[in-house]
C-alpha atoms as a PDB file:
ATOM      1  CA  UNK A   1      13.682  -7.656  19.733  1.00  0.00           C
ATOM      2  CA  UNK A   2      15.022 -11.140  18.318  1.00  0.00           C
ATOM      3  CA  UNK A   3      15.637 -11.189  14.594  1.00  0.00           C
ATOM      4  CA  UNK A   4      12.667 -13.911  14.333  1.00  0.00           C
ATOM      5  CA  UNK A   5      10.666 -11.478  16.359  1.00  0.00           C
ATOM      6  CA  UNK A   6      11.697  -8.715  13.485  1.00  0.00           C
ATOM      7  CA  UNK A   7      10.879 -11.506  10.750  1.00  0.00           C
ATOM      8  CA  UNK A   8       7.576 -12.536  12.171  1.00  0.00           C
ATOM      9  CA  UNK A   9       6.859  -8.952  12.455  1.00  0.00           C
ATOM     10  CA  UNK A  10       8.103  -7.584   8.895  1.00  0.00           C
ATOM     11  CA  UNK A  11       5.537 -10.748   7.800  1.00  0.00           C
ATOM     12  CA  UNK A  12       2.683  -9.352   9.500  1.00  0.00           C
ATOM     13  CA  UNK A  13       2.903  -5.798   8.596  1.00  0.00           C
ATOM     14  CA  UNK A  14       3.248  -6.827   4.825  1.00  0.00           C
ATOM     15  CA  UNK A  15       0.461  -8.918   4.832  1.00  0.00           C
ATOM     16  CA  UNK A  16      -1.378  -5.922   6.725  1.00  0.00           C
ATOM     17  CA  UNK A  17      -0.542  -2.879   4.727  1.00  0.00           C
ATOM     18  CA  UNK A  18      -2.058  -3.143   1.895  1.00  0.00           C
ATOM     19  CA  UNK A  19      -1.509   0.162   0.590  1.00  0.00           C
ATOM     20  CA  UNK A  20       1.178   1.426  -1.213  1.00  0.00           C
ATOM     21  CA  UNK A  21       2.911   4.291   0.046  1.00  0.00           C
ATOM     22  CA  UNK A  22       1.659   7.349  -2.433  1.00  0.00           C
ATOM     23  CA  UNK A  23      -1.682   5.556  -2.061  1.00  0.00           C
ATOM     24  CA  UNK A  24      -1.929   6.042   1.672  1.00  0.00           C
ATOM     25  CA  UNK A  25      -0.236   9.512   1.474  1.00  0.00           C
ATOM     26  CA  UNK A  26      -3.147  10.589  -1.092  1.00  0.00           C
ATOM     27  CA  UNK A  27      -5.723   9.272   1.153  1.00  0.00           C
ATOM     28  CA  UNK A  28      -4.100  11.107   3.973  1.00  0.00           C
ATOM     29  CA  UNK A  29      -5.080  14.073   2.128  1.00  0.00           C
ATOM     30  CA  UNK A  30      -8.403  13.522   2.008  1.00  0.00           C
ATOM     31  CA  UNK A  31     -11.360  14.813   3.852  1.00  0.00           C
ATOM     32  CA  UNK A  32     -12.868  11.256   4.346  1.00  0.00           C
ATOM     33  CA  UNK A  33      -9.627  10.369   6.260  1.00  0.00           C
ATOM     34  CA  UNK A  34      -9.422  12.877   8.561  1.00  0.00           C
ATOM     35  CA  UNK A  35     -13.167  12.563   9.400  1.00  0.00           C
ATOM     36  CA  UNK A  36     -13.091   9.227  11.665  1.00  0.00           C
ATOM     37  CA  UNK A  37     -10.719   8.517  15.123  1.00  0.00           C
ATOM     38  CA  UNK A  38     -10.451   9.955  18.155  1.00  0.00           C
ATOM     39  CA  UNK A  39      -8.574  13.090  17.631  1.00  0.00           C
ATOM     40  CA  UNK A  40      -7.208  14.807  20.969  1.00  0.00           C
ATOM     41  CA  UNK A  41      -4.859  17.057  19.737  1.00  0.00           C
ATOM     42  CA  UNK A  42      -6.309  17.845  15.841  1.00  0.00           C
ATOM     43  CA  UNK A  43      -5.061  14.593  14.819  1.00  0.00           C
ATOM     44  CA  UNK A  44      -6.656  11.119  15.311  1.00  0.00           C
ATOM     45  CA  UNK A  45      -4.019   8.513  16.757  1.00  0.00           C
ATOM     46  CA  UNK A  46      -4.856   6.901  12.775  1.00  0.00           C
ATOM     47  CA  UNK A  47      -4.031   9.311  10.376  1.00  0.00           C
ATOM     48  CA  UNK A  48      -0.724   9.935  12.812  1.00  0.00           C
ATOM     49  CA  UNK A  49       0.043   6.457  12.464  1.00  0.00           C
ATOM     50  CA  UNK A  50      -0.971   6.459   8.909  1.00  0.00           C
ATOM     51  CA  UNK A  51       2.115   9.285   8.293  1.00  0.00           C
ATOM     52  CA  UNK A  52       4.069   6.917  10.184  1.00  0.00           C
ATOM     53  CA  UNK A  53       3.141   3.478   8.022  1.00  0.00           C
ATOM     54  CA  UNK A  54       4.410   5.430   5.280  1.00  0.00           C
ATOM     55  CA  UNK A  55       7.792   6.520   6.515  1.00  0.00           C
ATOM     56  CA  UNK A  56       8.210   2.852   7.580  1.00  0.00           C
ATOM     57  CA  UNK A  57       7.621   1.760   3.771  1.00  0.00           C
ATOM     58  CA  UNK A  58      10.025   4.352   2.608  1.00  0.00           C
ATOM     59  CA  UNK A  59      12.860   2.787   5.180  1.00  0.00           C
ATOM     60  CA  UNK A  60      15.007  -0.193   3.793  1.00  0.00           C
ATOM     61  CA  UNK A  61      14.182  -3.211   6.191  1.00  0.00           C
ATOM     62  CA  UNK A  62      17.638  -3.153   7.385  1.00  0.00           C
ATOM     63  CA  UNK A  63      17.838   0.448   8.231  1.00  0.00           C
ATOM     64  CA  UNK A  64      14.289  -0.042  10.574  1.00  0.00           C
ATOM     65  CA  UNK A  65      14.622   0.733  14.451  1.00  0.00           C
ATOM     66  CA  UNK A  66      13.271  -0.724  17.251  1.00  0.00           C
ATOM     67  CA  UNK A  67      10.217   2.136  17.262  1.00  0.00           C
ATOM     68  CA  UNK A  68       9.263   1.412  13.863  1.00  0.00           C
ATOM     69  CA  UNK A  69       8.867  -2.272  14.619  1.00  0.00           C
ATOM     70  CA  UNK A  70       7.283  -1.303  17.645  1.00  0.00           C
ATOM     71  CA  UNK A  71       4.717   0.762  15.208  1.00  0.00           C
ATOM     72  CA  UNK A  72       4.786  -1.982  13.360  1.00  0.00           C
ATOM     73  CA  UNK A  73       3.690  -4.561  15.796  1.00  0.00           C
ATOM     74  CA  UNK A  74       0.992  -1.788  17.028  1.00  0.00           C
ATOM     75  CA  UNK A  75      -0.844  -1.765  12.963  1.00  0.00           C
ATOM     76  CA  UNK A  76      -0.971  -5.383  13.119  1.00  0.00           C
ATOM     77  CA  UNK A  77      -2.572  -5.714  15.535  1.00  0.00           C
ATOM     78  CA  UNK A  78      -5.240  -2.875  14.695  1.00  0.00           C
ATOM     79  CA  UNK A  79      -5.634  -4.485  11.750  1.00  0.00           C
ATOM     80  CA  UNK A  80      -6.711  -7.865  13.064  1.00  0.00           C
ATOM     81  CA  UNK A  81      -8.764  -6.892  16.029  1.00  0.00           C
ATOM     82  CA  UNK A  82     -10.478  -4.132  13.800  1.00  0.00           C
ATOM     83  CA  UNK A  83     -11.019  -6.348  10.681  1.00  0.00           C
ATOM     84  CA  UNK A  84     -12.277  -9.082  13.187  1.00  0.00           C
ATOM     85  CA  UNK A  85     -15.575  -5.732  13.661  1.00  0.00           C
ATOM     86  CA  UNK A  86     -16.810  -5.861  10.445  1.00  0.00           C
ATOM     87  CA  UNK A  87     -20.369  -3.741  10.214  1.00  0.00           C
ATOM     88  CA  UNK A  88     -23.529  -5.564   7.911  1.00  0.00           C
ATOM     89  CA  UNK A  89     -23.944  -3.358   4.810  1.00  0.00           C
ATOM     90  CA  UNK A  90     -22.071  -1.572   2.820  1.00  0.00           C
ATOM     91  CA  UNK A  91     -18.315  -1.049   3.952  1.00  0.00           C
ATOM     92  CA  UNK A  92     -17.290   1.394   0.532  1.00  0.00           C
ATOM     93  CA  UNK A  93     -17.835   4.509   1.820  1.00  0.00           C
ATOM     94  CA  UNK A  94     -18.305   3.848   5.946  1.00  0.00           C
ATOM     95  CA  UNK A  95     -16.222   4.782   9.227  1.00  0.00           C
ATOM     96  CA  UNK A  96     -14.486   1.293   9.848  1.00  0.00           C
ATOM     97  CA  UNK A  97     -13.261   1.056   6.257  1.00  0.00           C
ATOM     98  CA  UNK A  98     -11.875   4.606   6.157  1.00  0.00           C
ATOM     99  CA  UNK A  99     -10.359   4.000   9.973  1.00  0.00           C
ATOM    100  CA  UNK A 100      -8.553   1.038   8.075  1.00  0.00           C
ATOM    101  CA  UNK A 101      -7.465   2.717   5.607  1.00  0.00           C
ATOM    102  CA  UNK A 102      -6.008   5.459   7.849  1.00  0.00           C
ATOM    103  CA  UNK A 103      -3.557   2.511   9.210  1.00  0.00           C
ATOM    104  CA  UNK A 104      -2.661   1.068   5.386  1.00  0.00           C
ATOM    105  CA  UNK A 105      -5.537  -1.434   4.759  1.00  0.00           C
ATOM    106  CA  UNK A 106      -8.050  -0.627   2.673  1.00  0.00           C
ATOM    107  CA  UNK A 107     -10.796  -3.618   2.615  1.00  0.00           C
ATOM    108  CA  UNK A 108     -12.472  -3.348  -0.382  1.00  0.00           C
ATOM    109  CA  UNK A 109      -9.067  -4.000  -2.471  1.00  0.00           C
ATOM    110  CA  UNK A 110      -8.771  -7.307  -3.659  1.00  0.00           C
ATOM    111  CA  UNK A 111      -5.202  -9.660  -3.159  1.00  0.00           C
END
């Protein structure tokens, strides 16, 4: 991967992840989160990926491999194609909000 490939990417997952780290780890926790994906082997493929956001945020930019830009490449693009599905109603308490969540953006919070 190019270093503008790594910058364009680094860009994307900020603006993406809206969570902070202990944020995301104490929603991991939570009933609510592990209550929506498909889940295989116990785990959906989200809350895995939502252990994995936070690792990534705990990593200095310049210590980052090639997976975890791969990973990161993989949230943005959740992100957009799941944001791009919003459901009429009430989004505080429903499935798509907590799937976002589960991959580091939470809808409801304000920029």
């Amino acid at each position: 991967m190019s270093d503008r490939s790594r910058d364009e990417t680094w860009d994307g997952f900020q603006d993406c992840v809206n969570m902070q780290p202990k944020e995301l780890e104490d929603w991991l926790d939570t009933e609510e989160s592990k209550s929506v994906g498909d889940s295989d082997s116990g785990e959906s493929t989200g809350h895995r990926s939502g252990r994995r956001i936070v690792e990534i945020k705990h990593t200095k930019k310049a210590d980052l491999t090639d997976s975890q830009y791969d990973h990161m490449q993989k949230v943005v693009g959740y992100v957009h194609r799941h944001l791009s599905q919003k459901p009429d109603g009430d989004i505080e308490e429903s499935d798509w909000r907590y799937s976002l969540m589960n991959w580091g953006h939470d809808p409801c919070k304000s920029d």
